[in-house]
N, C-alpha and C. Protein backbone atom coordinates (compact mmCIF):
# COMPACT_ATOMS: atom_id res chain seq x y z
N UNK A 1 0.85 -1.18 0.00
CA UNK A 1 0.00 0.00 0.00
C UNK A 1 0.89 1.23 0.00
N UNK A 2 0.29 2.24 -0.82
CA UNK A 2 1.07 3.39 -1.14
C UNK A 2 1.29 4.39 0.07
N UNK A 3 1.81 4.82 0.78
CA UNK A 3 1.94 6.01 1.77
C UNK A 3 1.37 6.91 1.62
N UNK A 4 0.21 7.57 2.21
CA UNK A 4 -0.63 8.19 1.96
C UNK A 4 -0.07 9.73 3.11
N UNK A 5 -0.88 10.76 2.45
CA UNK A 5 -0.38 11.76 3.28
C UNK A 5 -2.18 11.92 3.97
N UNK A 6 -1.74 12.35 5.47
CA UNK A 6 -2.66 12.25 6.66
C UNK A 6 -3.28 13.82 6.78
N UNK A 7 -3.99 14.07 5.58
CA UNK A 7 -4.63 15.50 5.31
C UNK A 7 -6.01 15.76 5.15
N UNK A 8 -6.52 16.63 5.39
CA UNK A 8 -7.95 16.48 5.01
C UNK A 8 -7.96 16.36 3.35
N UNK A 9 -7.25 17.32 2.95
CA UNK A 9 -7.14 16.88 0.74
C UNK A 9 -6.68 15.95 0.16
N UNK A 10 -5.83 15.05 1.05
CA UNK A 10 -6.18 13.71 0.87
C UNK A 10 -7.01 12.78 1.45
N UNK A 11 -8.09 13.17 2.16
CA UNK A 11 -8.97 12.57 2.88
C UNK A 11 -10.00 13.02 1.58
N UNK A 12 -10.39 13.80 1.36
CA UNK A 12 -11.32 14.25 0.55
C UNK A 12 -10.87 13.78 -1.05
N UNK A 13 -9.67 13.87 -1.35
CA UNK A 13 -8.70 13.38 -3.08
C UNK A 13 -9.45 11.62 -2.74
N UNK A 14 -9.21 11.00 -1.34
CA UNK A 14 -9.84 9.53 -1.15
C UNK A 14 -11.21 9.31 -1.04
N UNK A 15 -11.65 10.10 -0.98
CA UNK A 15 -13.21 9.96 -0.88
C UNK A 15 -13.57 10.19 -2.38
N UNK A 16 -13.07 11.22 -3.25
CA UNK A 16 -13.28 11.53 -4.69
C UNK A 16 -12.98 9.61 -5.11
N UNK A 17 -11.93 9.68 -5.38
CA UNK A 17 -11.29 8.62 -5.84
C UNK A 17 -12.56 6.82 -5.64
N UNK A 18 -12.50 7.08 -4.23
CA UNK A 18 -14.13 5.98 -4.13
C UNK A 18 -15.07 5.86 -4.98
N UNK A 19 -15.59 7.24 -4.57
CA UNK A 19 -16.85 7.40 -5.26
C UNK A 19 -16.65 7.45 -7.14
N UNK A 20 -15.56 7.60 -7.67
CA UNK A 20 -15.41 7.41 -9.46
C UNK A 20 -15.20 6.03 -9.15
N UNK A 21 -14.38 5.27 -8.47
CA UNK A 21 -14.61 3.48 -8.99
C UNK A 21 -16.12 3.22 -8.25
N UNK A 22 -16.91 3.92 -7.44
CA UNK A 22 -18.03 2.95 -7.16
C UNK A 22 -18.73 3.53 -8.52
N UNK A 23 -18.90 4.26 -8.84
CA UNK A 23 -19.59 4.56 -9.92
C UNK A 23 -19.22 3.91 -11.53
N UNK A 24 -18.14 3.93 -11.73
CA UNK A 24 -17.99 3.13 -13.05
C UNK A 24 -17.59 1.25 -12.80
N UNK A 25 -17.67 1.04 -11.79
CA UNK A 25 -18.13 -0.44 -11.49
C UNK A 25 -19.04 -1.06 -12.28
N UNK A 26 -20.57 -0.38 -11.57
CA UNK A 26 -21.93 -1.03 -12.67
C UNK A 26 -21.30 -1.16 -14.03
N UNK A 27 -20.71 -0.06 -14.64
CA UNK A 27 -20.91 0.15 -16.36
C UNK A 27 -19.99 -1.03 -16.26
N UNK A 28 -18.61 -1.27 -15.91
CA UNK A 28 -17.51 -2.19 -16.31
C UNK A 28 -18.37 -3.43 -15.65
N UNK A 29 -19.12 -4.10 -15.27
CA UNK A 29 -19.89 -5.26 -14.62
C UNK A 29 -21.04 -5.36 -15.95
N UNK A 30 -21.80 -4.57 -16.49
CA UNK A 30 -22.80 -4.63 -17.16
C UNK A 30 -21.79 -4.75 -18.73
N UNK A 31 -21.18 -4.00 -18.82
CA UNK A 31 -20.31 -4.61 -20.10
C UNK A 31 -19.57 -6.04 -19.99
N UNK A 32 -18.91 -6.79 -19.05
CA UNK A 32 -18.33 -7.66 -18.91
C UNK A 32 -19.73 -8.83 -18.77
N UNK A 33 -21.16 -8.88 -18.64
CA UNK A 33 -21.94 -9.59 -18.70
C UNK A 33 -22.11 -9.37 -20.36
N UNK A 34 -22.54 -8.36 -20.70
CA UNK A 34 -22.90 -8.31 -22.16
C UNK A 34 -22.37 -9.08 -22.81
N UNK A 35 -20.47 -8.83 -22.87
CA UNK A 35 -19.17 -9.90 -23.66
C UNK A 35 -19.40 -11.55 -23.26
N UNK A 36 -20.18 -12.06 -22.41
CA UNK A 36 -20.09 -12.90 -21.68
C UNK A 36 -21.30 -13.55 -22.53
N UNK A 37 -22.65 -12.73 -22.85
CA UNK A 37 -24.05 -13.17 -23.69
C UNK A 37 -23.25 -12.87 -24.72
N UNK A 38 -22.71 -12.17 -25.46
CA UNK A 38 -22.71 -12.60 -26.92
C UNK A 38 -21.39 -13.40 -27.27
N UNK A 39 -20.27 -13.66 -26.22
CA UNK A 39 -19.58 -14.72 -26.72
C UNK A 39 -20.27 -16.17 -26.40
N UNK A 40 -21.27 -16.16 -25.80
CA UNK A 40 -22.02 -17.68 -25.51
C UNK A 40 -22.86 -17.95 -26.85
N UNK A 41 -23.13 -16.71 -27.47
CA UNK A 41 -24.20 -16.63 -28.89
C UNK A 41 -23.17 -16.99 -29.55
N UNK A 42 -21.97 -16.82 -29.92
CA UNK A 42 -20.89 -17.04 -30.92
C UNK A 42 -20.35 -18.30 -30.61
N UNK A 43 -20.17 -18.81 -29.11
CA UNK A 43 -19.96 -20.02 -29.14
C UNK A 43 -21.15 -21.24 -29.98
N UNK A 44 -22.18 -20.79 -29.79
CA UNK A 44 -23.65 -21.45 -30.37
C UNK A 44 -23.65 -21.37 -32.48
N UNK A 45 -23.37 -19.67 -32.26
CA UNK A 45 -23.50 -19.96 -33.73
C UNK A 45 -21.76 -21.00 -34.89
N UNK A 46 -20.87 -20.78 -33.63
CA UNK A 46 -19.72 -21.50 -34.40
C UNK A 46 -20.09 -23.18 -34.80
N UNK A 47 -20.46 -23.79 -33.69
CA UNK A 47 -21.43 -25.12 -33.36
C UNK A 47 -22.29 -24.74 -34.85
N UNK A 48 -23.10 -24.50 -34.60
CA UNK A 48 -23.94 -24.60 -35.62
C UNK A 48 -23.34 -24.27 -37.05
N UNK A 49 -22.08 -24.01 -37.25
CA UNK A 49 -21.50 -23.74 -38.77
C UNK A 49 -20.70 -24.86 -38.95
N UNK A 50 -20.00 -25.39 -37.67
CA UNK A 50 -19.58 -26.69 -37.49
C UNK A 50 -20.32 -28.08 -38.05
N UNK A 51 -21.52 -28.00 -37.39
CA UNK A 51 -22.37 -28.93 -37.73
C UNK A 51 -23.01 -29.14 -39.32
N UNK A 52 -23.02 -27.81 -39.67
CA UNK A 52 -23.27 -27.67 -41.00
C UNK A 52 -22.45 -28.19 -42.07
N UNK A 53 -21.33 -27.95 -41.80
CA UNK A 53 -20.11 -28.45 -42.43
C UNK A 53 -19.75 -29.73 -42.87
N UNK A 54 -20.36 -30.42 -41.23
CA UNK A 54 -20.01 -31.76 -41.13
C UNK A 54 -20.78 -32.54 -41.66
N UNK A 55 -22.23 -31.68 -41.65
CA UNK A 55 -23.32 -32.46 -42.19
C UNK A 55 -22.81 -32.30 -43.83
N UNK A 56 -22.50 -31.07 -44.41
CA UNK A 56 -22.39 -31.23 -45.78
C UNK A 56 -21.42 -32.46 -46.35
N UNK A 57 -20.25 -32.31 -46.18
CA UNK A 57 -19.24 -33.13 -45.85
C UNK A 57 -19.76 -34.52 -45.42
N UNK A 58 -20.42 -35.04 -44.75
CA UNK A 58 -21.23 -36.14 -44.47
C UNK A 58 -21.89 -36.81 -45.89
N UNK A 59 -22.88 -35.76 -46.25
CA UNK A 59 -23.60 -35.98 -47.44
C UNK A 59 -22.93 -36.04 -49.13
N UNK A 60 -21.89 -34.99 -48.93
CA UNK A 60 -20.54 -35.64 -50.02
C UNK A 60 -20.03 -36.81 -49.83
N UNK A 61 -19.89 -37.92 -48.40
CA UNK A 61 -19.30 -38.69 -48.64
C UNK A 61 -19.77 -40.20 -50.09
N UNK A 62 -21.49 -39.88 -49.66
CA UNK A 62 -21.94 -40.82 -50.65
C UNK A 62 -21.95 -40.87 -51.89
N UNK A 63 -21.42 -39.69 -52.37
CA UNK A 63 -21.48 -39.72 -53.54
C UNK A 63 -19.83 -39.25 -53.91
N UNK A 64 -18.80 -38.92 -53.28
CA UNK A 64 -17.71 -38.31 -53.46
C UNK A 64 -17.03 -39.51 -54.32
N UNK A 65 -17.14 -40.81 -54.11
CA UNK A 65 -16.10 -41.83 -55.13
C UNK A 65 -16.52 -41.43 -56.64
N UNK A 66 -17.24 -40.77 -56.91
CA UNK A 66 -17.25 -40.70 -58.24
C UNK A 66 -16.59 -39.68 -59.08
N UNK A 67 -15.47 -39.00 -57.68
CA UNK A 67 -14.38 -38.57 -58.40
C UNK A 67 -13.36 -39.17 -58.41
N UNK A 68 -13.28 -40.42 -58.24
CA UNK A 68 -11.95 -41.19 -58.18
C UNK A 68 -11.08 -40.70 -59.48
N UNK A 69 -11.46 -39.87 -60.10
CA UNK A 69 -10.26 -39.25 -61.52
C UNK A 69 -10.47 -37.89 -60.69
N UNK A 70 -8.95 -37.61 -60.59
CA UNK A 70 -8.70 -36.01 -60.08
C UNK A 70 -9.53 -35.23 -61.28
N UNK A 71 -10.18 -34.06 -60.26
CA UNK A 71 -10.95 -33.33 -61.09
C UNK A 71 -11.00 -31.74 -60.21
N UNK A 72 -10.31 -30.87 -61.28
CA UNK A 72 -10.26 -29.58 -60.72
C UNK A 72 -11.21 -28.73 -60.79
N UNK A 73 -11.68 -28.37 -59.36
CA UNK A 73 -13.18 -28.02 -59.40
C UNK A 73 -13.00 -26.43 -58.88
N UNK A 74 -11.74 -25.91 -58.39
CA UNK A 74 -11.43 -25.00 -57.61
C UNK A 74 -11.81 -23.89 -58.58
N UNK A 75 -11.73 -23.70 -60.03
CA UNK A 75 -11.77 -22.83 -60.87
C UNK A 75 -12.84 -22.01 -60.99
N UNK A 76 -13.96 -22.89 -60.62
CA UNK A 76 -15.80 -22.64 -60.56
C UNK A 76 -16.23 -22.63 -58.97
N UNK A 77 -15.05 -22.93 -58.06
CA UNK A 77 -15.80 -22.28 -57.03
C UNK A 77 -14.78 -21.54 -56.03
N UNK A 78 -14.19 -20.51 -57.31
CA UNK A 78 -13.47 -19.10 -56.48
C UNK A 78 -14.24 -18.50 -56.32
N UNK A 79 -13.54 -17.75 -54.72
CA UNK A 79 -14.05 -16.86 -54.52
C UNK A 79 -13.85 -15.39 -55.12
N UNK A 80 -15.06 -14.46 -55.14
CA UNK A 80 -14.87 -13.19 -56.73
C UNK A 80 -14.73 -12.45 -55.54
N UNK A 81 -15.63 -12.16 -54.41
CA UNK A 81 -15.89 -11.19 -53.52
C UNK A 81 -16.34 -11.26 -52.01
N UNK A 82 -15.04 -11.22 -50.92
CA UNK A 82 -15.22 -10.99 -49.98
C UNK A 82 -15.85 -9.70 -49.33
N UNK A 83 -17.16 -9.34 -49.04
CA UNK A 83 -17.01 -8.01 -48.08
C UNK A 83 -17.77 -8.18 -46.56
N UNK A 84 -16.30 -7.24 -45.98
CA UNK A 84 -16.80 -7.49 -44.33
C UNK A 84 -17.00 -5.82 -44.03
N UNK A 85 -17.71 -5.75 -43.06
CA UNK A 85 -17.83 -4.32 -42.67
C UNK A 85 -17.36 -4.83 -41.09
N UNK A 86 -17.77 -3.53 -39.82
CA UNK A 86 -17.34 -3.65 -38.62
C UNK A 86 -18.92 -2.96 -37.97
N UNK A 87 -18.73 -4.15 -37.16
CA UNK A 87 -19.80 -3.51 -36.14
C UNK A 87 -19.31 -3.67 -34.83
N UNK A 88 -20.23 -2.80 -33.64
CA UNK A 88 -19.60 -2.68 -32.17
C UNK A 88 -20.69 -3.29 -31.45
N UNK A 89 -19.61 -3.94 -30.80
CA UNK A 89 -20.13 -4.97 -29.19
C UNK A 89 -19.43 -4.45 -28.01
N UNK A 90 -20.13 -3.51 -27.33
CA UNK A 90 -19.77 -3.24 -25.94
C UNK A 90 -18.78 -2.82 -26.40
N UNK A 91 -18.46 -1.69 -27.64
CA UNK A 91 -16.99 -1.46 -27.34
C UNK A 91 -16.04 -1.80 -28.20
N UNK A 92 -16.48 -2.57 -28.91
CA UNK A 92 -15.06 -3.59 -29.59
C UNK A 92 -15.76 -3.51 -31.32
N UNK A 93 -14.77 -3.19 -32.07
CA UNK A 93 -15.07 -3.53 -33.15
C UNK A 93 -14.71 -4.61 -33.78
N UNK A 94 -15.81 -5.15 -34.84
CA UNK A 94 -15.90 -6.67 -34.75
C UNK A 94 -16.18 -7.06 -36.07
N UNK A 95 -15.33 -7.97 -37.24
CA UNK A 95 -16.10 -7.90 -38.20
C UNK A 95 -17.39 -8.51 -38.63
N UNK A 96 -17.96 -8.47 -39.31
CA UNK A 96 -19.25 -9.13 -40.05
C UNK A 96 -18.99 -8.93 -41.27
N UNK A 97 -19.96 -10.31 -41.98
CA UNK A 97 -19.54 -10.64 -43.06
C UNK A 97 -21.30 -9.59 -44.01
N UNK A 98 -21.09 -9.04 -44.88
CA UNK A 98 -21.91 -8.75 -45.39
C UNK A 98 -22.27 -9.36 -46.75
N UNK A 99 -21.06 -9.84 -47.37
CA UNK A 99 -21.57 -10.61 -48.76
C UNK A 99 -20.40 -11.30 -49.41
N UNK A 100 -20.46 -12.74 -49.81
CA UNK A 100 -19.51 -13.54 -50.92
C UNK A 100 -20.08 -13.90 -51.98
N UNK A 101 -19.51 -13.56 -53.25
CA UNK A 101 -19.58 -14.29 -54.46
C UNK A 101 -18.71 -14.64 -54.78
N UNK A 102 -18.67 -15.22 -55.80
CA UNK A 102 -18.08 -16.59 -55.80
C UNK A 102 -17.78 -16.14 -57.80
N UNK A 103 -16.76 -16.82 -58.13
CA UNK A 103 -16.48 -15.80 -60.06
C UNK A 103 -17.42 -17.18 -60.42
N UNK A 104 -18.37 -16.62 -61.24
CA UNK A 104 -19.32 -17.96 -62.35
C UNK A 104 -18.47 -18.24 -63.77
N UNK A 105 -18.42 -19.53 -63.46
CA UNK A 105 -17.73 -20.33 -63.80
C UNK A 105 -18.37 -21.38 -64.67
N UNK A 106 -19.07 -21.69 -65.59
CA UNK A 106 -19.65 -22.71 -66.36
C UNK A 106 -18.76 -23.66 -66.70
N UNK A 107 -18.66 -24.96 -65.89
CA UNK A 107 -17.68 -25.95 -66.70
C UNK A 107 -18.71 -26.32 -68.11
N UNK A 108 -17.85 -26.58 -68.92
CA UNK A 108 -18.15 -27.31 -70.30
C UNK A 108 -19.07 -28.48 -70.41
N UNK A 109 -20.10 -28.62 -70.63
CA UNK A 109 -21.07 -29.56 -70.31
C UNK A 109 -20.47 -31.11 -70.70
N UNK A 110 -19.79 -30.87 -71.87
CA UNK A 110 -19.67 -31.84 -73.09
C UNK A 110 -18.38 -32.35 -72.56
N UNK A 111 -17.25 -31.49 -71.77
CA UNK A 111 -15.99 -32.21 -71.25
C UNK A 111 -16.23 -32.63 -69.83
N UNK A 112 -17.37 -32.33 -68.90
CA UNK A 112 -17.44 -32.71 -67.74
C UNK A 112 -18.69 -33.68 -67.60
N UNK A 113 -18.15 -34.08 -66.30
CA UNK A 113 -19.28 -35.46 -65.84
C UNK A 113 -20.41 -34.59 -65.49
N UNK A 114 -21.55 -35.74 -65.61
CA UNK A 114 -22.74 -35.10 -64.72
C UNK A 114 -23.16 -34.40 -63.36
N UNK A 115 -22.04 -34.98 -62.24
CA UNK A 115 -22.04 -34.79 -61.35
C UNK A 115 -21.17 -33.48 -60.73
N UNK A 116 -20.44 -32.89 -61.80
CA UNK A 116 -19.73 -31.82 -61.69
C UNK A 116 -20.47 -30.66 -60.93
N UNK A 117 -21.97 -30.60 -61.47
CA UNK A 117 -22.56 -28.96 -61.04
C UNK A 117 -22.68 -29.22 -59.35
N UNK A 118 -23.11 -30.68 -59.13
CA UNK A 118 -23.35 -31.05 -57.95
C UNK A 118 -21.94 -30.93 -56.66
N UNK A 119 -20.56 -31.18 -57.37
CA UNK A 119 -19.13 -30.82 -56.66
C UNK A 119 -19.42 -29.18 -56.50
N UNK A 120 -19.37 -28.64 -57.21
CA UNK A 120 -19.05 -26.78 -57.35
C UNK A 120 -20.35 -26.67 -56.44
N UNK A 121 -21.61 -26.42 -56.39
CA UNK A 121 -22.15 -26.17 -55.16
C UNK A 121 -22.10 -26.91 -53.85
N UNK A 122 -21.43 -27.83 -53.84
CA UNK A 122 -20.91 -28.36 -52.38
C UNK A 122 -20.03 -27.65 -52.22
N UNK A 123 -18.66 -27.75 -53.17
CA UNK A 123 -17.64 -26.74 -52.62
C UNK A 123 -17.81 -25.06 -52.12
N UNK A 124 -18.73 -24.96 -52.63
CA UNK A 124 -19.49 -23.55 -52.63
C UNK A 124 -20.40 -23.11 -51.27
N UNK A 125 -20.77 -24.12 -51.15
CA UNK A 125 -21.37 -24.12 -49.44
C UNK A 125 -20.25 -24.31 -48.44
N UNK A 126 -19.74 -25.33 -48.76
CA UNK A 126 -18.33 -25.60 -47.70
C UNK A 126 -17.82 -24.26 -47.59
N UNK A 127 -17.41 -23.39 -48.87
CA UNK A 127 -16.55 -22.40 -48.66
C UNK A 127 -17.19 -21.64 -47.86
N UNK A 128 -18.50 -21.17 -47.79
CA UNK A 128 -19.00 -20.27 -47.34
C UNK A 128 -19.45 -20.49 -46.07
N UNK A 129 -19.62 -21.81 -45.23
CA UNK A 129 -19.42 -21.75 -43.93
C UNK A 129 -18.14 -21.86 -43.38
N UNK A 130 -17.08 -21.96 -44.29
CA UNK A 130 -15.89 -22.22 -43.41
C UNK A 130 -15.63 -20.54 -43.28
N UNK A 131 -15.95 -19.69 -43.97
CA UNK A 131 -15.76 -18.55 -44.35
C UNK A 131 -16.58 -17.84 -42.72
N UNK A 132 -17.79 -18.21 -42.96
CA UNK A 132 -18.98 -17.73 -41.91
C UNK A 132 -18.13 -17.95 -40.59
N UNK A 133 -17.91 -19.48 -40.29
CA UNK A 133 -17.36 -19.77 -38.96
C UNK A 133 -16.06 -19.01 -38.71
N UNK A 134 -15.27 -18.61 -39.58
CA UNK A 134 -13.90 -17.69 -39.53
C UNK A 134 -14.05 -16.22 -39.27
N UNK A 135 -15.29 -15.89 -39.43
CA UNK A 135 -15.59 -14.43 -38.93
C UNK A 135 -16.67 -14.28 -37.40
N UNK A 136 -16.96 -15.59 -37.47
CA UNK A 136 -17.51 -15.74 -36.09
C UNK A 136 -16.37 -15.97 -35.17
N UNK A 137 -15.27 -17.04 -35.81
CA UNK A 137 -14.39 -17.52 -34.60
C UNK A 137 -13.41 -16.01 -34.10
N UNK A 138 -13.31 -15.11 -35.65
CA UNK A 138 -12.33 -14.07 -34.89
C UNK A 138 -13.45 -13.06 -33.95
N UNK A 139 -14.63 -12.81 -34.44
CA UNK A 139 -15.46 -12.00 -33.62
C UNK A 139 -15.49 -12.61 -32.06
N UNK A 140 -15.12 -13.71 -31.84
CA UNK A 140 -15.34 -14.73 -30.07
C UNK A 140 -13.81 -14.56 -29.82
N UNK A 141 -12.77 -14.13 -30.72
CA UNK A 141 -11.16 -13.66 -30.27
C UNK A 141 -10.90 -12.64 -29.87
N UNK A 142 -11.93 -11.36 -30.65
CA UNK A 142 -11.41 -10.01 -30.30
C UNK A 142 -12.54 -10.18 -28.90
N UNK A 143 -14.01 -10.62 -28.92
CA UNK A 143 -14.40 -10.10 -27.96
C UNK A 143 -13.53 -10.79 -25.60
N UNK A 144 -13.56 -11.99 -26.63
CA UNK A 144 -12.55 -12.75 -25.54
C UNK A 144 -11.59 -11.86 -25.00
N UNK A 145 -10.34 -11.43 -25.83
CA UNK A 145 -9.51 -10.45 -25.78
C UNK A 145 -9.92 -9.40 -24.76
N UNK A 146 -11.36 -8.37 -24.99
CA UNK A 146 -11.92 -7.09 -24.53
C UNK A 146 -12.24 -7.79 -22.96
N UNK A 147 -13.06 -8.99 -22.93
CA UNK A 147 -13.44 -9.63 -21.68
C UNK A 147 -12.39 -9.48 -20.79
N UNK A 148 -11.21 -10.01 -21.58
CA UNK A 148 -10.35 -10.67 -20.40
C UNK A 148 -9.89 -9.11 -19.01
N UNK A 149 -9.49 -8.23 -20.27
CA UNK A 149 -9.37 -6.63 -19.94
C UNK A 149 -10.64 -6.26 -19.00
N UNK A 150 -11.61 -6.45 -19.38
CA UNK A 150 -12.92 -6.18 -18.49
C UNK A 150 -13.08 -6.50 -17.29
N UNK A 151 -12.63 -7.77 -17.36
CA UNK A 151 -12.47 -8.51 -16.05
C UNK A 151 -11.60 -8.47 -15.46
N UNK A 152 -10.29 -7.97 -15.81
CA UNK A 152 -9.06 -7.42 -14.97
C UNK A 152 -9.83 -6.32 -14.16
N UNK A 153 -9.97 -5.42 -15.27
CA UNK A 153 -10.93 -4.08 -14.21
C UNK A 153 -11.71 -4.23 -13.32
N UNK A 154 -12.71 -5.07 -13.83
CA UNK A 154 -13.95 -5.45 -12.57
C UNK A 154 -13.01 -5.58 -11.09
N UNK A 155 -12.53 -6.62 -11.67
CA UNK A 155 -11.66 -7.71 -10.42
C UNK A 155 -10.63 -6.42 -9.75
N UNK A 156 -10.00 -5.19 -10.41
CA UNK A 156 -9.15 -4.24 -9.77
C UNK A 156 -9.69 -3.05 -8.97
N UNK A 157 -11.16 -3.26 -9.53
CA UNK A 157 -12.01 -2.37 -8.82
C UNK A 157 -12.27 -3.15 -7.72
N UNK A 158 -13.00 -3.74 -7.56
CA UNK A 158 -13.85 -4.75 -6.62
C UNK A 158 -12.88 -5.28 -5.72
N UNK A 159 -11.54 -5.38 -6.13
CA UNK A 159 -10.56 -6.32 -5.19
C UNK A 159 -9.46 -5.45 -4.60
N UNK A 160 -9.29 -4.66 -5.07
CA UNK A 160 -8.01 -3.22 -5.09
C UNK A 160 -8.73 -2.03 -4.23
N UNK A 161 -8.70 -1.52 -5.55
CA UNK A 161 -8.93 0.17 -5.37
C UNK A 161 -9.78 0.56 -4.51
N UNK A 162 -11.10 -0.26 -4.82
CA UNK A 162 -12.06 0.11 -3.75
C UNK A 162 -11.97 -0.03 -2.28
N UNK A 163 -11.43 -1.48 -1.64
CA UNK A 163 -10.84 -1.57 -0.81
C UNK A 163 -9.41 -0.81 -0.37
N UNK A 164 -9.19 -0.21 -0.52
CA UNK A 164 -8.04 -0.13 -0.59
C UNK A 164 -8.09 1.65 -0.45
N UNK A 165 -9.01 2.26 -0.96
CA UNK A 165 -9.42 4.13 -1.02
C UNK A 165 -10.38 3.78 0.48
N UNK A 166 -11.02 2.84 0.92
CA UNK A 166 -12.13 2.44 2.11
C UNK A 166 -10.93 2.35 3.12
N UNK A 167 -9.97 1.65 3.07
CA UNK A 167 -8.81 1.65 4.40
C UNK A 167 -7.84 3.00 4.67
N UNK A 168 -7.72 3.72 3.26
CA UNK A 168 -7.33 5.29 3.79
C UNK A 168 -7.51 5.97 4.11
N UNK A 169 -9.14 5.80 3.65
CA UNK A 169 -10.33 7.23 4.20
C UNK A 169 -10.35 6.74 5.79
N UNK A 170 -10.30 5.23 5.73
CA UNK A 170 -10.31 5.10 7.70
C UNK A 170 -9.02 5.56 8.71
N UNK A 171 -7.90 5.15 7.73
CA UNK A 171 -6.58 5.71 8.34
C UNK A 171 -7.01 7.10 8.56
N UNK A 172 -7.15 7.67 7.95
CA UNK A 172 -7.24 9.08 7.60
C UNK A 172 -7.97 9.67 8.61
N UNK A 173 -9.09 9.19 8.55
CA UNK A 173 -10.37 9.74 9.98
C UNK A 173 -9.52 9.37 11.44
N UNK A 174 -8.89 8.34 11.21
CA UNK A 174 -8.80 7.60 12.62
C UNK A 174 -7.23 9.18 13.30
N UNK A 175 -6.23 9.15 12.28
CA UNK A 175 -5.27 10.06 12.60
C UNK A 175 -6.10 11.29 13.12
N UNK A 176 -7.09 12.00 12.08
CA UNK A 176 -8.00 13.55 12.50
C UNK A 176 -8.43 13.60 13.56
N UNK A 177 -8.87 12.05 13.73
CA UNK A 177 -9.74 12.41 14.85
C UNK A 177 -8.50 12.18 16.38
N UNK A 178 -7.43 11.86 16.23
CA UNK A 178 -6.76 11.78 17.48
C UNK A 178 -6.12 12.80 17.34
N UNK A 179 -5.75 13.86 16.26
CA UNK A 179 -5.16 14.97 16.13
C UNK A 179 -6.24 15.90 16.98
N UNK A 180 -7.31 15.73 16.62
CA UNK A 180 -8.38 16.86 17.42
C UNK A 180 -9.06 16.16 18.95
N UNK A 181 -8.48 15.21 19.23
CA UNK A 181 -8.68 14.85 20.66
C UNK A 181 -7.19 15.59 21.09
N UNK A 182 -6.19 15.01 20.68
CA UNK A 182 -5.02 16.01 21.59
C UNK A 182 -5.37 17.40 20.91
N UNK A 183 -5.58 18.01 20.06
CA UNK A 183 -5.71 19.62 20.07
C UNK A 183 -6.61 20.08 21.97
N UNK A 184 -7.43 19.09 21.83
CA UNK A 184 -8.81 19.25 22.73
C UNK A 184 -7.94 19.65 24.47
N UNK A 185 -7.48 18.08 24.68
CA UNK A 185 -6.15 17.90 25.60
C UNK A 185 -5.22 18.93 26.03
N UNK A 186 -4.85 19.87 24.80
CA UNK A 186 -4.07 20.74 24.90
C UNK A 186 -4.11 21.62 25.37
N UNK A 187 -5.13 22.39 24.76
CA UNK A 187 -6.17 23.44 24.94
C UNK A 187 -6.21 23.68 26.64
N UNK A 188 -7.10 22.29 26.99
CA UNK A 188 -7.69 21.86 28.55
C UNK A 188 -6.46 21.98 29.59
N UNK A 189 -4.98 21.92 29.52
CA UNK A 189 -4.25 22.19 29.52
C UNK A 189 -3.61 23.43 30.17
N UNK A 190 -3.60 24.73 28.91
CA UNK A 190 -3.24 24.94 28.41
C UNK A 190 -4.38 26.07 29.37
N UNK A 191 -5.21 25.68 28.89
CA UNK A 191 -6.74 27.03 30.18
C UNK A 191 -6.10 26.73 31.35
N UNK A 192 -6.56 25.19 31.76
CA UNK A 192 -6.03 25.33 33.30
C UNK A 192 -4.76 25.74 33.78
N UNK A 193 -3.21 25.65 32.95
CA UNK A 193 -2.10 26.60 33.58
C UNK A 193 -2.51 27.85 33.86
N UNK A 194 -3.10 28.48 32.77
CA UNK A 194 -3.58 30.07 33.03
C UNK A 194 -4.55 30.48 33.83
N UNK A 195 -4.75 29.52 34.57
CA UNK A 195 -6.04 29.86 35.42
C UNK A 195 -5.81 29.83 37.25
């Protein structure tokens, strides 16, 4: 603990000092719940892009041997256009995905198998949840990140400062008030020699 000087302007600088961490407590407590609901929503929606995936991927497996001849499918299902914008959570800017296309690509009817159109929109879904879950997983990184900071604060308010401005303001009273019992002493003193 820091050495405090035994003054009323630091009795009063400690009483200021209280009252700004009791007051921005709530806000840093009500933001650190907020980060807490929407990284549980991001944990939910990653799951669910997961599952999607797996399910697609699942449903390619039954039919996937019928590329047993390498077949380059990557050409028809590039991606043309990523765009993300930023939105705010408690604070944090975060991306979101606003739109992918994909460059159209017509394979050749007459040089490809039947089952070709059916590869390029699988690959095309795959891409686009692996894509989805990658802007969810960094949006649950940065907000994780802001939490962890949040919760340092909470925890430095609540565990520190506050305690800690509450034991000076008592030092503080406890010195005044024995300074003005001996003033009192003195005084009493101080009449009765002169008397």
């Amino acid at each position: 603990m820091a050495k405090i000087k035994l003054t009323k302007n630091e009795l009063k600088t400690q009483r200021d000092s209280m009252a700004r961490f009791q007051r921005y407590l709530p806000t840093l407590q009500l933001k650190k719940q907020q980060l807490q609901m929407e990284m549980r929503g991001l944990d939910q929606l990653i799951r669910e892009k997961q599952d999607e995936e797996q399910e697609a991927r699942a449903k390619l497996s039954s039919w996937i041997q019928l590329y047993s001849e390498p077949v380059d499918l990557a050409p028809y299902a590039q991606v043309e256009k990523l765009i993300t914008s930023f939105g705010n959570i408690a604070g944090v800017n975060i991306p979101i995905l606003d739109d992918l296309t994909f460059i159209e690509a017509t394979p050749n009817l007459f040089e490809t198998d039947p089952w070709t159109d059916e590869g390029i929109r699988v690959m095309k879904q795959l891409t686009r949840l692996r894509v989805e879950r990658q802007i969810f997983e960094e949006q649950h990184r940065l907000l994780a990140d802001e939490l962890r900071t949040t919760s340092q604060r909470v925890n430095l308010f609540e565990k520190v400062k506050i305690p800690e401005a509450k034991e000076n303001i008592r030092v503080i009273r406890i010195f005044m008030g024995d300074q003005q019992t001996a003033a009192v002493a003195r005084s009493k003193i101080a009449k009765g020699k002169s008397a």
